[in-house]
N, C-alpha and C. Protein backbone atom coordinates (compact mmCIF):
# COMPACT_ATOMS: atom_id res chain seq x y z
N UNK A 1 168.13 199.03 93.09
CA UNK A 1 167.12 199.53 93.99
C UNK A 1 167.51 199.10 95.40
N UNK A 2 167.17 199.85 96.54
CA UNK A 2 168.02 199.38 97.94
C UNK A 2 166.60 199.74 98.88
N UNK A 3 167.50 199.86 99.83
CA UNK A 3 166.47 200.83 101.08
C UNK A 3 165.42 200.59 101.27
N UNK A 4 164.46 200.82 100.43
CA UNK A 4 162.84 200.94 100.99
C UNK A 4 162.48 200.98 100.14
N UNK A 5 160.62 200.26 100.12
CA UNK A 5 159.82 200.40 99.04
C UNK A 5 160.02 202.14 98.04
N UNK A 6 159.58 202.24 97.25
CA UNK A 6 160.14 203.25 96.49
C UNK A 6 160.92 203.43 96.04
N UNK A 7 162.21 202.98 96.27
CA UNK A 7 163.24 202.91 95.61
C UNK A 7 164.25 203.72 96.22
N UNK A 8 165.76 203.18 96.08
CA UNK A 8 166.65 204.34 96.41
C UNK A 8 167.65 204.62 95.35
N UNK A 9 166.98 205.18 94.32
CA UNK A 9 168.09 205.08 93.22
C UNK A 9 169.34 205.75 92.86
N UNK A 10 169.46 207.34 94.21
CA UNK A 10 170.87 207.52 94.55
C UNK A 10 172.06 206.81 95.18
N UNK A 11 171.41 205.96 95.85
CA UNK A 11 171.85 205.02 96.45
C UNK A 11 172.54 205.42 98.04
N UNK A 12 171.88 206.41 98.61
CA UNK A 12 171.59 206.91 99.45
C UNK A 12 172.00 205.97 100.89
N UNK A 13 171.24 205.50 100.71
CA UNK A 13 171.00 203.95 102.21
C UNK A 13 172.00 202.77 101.94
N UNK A 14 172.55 202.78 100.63
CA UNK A 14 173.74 201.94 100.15
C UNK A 14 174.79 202.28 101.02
N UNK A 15 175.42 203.55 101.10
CA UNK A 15 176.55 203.60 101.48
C UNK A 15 177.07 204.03 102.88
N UNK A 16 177.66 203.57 103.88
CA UNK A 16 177.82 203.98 105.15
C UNK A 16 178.76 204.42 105.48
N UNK A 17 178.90 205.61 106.27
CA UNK A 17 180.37 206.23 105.98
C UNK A 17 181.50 205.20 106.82
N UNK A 18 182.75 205.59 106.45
CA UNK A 18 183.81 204.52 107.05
C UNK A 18 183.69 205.22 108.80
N UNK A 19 183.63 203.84 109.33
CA UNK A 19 184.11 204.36 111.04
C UNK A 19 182.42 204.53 111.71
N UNK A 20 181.40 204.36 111.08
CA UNK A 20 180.26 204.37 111.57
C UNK A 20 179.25 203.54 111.72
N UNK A 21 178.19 203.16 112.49
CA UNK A 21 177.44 201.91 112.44
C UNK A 21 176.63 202.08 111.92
N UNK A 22 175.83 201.03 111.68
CA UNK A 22 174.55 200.91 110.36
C UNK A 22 174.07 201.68 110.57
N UNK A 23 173.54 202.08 112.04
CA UNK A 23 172.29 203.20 112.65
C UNK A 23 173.14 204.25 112.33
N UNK A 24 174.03 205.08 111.97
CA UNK A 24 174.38 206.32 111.56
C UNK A 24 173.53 206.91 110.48
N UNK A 25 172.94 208.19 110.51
CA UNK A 25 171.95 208.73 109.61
C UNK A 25 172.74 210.14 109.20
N UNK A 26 172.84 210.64 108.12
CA UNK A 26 173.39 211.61 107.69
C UNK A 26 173.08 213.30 108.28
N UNK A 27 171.77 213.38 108.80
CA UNK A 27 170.98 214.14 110.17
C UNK A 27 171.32 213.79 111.36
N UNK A 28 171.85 214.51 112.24
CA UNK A 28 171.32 214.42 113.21
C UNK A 28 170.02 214.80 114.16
N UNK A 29 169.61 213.95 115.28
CA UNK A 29 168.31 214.47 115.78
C UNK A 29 169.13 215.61 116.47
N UNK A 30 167.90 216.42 116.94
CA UNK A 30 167.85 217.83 118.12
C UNK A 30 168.98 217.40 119.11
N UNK A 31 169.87 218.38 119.43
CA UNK A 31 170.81 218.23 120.38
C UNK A 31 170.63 218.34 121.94
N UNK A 32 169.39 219.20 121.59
CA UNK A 32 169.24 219.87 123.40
C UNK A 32 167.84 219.26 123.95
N UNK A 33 167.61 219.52 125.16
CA UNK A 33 166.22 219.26 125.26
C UNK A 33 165.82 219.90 126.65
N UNK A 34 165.05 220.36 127.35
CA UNK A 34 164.21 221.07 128.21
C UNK A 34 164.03 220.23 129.29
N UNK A 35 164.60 220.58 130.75
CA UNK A 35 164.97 219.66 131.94
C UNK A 35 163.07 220.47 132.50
N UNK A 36 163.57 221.70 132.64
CA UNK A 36 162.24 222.52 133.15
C UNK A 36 162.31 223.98 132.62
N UNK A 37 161.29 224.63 133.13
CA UNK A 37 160.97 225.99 132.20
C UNK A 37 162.33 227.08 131.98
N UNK A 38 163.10 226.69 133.20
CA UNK A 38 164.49 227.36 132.95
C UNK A 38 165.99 227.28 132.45
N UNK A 39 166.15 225.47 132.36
CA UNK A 39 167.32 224.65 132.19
C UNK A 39 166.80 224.30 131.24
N UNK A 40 167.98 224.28 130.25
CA UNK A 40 168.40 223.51 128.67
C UNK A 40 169.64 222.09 129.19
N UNK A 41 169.30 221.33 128.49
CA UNK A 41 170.82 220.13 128.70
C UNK A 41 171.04 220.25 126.93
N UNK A 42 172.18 220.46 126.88
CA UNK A 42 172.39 220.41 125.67
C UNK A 42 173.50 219.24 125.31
N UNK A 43 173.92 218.60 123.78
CA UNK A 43 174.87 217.82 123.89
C UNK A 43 175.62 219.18 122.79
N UNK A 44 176.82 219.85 123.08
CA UNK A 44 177.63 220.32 121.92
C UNK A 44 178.91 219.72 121.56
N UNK A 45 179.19 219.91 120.06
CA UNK A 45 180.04 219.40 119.66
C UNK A 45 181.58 219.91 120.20
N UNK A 46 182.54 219.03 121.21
CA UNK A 46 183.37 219.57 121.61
C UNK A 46 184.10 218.24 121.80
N UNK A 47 185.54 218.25 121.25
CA UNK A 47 186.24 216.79 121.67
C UNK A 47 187.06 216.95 123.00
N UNK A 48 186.54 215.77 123.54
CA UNK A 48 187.12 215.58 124.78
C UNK A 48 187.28 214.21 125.12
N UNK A 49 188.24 214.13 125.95
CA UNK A 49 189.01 212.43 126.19
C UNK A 49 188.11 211.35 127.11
N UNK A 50 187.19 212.31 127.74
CA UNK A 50 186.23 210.96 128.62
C UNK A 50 184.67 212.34 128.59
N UNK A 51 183.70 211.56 128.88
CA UNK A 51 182.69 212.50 129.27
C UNK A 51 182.80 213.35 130.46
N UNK A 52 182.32 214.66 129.98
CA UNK A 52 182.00 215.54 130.52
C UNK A 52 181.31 216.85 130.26
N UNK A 53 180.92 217.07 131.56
CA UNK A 53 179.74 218.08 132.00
C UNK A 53 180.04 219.33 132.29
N UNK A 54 179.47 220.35 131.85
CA UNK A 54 179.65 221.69 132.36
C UNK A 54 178.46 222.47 132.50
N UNK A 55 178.30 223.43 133.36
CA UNK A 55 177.07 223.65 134.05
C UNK A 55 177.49 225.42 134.65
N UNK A 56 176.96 226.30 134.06
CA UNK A 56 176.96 228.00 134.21
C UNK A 56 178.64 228.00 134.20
N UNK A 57 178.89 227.61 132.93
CA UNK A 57 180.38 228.44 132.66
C UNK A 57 181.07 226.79 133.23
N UNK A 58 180.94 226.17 133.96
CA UNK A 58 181.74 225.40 135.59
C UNK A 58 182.02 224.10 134.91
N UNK A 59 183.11 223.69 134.97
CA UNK A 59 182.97 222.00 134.72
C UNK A 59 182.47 221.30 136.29
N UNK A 60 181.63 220.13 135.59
CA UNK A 60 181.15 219.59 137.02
C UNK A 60 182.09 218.75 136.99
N UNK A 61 182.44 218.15 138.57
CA UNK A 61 183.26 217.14 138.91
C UNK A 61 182.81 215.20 138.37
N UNK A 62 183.65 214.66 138.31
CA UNK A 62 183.23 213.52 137.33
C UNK A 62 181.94 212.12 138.20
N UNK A 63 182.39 212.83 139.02
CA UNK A 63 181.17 211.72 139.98
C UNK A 63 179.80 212.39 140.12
N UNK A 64 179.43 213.02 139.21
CA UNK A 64 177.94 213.73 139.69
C UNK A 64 176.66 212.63 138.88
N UNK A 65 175.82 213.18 138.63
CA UNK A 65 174.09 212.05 138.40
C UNK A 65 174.78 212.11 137.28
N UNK A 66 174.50 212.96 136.23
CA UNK A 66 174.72 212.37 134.32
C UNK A 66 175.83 211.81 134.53
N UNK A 67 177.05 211.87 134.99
CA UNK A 67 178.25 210.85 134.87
C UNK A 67 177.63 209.26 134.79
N UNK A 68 176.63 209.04 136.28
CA UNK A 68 176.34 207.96 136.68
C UNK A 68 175.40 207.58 135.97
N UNK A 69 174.82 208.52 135.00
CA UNK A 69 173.39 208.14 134.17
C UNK A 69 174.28 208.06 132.91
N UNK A 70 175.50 208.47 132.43
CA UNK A 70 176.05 207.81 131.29
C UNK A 70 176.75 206.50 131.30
N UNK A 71 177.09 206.44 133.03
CA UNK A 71 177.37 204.77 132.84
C UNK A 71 176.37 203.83 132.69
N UNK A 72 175.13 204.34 133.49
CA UNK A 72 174.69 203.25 133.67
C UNK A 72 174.24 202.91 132.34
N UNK A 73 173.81 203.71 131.33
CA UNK A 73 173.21 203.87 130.20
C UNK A 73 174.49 202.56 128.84
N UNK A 74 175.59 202.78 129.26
CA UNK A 74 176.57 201.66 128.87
C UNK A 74 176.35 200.63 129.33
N UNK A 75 176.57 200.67 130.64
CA UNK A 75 176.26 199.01 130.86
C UNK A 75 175.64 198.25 130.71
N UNK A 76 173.97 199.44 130.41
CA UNK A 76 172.97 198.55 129.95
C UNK A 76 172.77 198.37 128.87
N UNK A 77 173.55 199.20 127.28
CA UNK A 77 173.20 199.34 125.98
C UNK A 77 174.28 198.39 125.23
N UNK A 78 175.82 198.75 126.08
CA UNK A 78 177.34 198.04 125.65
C UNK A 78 177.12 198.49 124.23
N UNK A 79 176.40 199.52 123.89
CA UNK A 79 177.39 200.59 122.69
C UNK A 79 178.34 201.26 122.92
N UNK A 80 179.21 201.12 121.68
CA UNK A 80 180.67 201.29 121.82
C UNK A 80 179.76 203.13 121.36
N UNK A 81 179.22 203.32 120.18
CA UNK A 81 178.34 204.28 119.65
C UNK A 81 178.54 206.04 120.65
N UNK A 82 177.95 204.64 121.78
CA UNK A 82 177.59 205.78 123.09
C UNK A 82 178.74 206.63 123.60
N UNK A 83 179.81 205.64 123.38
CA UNK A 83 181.26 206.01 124.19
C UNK A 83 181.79 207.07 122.83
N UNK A 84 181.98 206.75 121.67
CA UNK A 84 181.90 207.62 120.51
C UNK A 84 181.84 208.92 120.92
N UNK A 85 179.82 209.14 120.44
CA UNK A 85 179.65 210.11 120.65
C UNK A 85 179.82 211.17 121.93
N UNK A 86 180.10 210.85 123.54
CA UNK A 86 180.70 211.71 124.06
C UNK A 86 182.09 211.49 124.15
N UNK A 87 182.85 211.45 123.65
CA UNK A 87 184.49 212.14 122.96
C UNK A 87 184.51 212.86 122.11
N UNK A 88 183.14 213.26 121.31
CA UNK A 88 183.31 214.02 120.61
C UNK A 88 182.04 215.50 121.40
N UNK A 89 181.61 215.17 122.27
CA UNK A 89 180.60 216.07 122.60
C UNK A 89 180.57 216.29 123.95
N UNK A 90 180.59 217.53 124.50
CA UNK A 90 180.17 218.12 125.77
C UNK A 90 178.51 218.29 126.43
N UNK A 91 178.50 217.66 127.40
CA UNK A 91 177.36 217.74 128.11
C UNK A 91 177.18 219.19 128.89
N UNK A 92 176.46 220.13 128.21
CA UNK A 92 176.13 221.73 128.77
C UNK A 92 174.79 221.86 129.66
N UNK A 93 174.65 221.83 130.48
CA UNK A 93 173.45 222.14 131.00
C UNK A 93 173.44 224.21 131.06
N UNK A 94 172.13 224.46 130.69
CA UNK A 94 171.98 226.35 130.67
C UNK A 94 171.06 226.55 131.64
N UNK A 95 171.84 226.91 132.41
CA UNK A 95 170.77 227.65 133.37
C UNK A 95 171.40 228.78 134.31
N UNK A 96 170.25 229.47 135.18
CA UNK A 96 170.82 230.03 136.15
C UNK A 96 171.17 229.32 137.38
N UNK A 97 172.02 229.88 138.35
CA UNK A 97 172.82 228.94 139.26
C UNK A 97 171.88 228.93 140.15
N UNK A 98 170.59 229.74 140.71
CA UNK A 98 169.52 229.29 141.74
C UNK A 98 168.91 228.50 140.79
N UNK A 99 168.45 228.28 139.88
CA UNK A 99 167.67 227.45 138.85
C UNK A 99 168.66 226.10 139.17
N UNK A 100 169.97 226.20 139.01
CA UNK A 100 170.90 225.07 139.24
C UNK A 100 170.49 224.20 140.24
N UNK A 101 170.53 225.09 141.46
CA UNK A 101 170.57 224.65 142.82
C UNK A 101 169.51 223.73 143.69
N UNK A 102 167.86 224.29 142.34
CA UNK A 102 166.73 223.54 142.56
C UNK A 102 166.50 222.45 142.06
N UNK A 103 167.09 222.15 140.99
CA UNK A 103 167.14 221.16 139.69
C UNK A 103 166.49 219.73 140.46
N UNK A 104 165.17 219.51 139.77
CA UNK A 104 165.25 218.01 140.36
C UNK A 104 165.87 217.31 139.73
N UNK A 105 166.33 216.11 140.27
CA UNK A 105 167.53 215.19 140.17
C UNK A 105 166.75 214.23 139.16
N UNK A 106 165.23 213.66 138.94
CA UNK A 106 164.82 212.77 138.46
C UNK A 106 164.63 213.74 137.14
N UNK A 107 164.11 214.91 136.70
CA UNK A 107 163.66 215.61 135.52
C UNK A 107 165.18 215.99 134.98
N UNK A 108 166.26 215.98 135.56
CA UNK A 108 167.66 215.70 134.83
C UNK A 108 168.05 214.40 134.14
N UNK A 109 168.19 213.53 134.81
CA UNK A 109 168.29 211.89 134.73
C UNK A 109 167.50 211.87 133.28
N UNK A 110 166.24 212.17 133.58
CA UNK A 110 165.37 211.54 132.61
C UNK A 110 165.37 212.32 131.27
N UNK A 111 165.87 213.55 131.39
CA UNK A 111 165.78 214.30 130.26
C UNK A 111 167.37 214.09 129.18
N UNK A 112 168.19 213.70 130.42
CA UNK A 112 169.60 213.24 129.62
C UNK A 112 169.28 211.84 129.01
N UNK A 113 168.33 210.72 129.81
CA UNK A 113 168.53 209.57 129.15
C UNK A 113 167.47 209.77 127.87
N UNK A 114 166.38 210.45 127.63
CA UNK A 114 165.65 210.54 126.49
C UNK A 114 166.32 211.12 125.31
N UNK A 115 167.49 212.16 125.69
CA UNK A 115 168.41 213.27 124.86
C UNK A 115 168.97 212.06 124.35
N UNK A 116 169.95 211.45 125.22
CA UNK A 116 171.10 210.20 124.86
C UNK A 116 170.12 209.08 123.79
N UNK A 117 169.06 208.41 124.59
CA UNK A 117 167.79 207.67 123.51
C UNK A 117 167.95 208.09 122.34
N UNK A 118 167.99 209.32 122.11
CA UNK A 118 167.60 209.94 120.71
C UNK A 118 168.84 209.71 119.72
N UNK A 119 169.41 210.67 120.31
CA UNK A 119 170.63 210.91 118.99
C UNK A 119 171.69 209.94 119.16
N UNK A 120 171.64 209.13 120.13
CA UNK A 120 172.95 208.37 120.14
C UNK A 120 171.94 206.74 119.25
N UNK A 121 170.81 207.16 119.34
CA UNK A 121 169.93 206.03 118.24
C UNK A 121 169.92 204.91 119.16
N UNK A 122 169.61 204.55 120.36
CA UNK A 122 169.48 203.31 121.57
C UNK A 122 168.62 202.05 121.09
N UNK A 123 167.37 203.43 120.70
CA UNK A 123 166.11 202.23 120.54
C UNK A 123 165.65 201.65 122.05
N UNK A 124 166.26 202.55 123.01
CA UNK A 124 165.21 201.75 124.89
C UNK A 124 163.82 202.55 124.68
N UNK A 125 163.10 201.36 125.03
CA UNK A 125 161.81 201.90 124.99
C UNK A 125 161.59 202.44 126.43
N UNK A 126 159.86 202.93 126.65
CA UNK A 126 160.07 203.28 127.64
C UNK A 126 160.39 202.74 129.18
N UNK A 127 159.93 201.19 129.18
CA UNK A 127 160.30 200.45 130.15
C UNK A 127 161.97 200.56 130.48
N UNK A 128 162.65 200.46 129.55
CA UNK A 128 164.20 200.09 129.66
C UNK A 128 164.69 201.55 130.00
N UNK A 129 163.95 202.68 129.76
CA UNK A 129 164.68 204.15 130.20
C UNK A 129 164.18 204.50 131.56
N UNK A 130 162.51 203.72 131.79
CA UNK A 130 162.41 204.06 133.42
C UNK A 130 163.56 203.50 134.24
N UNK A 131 163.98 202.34 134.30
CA UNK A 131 164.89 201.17 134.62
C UNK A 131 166.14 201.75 134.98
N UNK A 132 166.69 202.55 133.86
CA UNK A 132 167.75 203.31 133.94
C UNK A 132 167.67 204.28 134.64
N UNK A 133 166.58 205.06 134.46
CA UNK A 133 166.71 206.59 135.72
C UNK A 133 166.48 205.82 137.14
N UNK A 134 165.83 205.24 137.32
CA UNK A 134 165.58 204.29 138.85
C UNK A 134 166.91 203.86 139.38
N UNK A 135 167.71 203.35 138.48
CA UNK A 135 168.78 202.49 138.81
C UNK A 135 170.01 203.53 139.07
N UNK A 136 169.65 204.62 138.24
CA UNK A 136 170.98 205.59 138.66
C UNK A 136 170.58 206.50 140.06
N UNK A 137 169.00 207.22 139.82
CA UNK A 137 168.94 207.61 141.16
C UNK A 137 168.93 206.46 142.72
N UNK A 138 168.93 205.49 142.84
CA UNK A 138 168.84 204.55 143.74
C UNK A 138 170.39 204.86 144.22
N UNK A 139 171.56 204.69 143.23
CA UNK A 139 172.35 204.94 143.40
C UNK A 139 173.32 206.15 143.64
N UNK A 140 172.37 206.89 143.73
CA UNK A 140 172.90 208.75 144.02
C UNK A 140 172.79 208.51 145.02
């Protein structure tokens, strides 16, 4: 019997795949999530050698806000996890390019660090994710 009251008698929660951390779940959560009524940020599965962003077709240049909101999000978590999962995934934002152009900077920040919260499995509550969007926009 393993896992949790009830029992896990496939043994389900026993086994972890090789190359992954305890918090790895055989699901993943939702990939995308809603900046505002017109922009999607999505994470898709695409391997690539460092993070990066692309935005109406465009790769963005490597110094923009999510760059600086995926560091800061390391420095403050020091999951290796985090670094993982974007080498294997592209940061897409969908939108139109006047929709682009309006984008507030804090409803980006915050919608990438709740996206990242999620599926990369952080566990920052909400104090530790305000902290982070503050600390990256201060620094834009």
């Amino acid at each position: 019997m393993g896992g949790f009251e009830g029992g896990d008698e496939a043994g389900f929660w026993d086994e972890i795949p090789q190359g992954r951390s305890e918090r790895y779940h055989e699901t993943l959560p939702k990939l995308s999530i809603s900046v505002d009524e017109t922009t999607l940020l999505c994470f898709n599965a695409a391997p690539t050698e460092s993070f990066s962003v692309v935005c109406c077709d465009q790769a963005v240049p490597p110094n923009n806000l999510l760059f600086l909101a995926y560091t800061t999000l390391y420095k403050q978590t020091q999951d290796d996890d985090l670094l993982d999962f974007f080498c294997e995934h592209q940061v897409a934002i969908t939108t139109d390019k006047q929709s682009f152009e309006a984008l507030d900077d804090q409803a980006v920040v915050a919608s990438f660090v709740d996206l990242t919260n999620d599926v990369c499995q952080l566990l920052l509550d909400e104090h530790e994710k305000s902290e982070i969007i503050e600390e990256v926009l201060n620094h834009h």
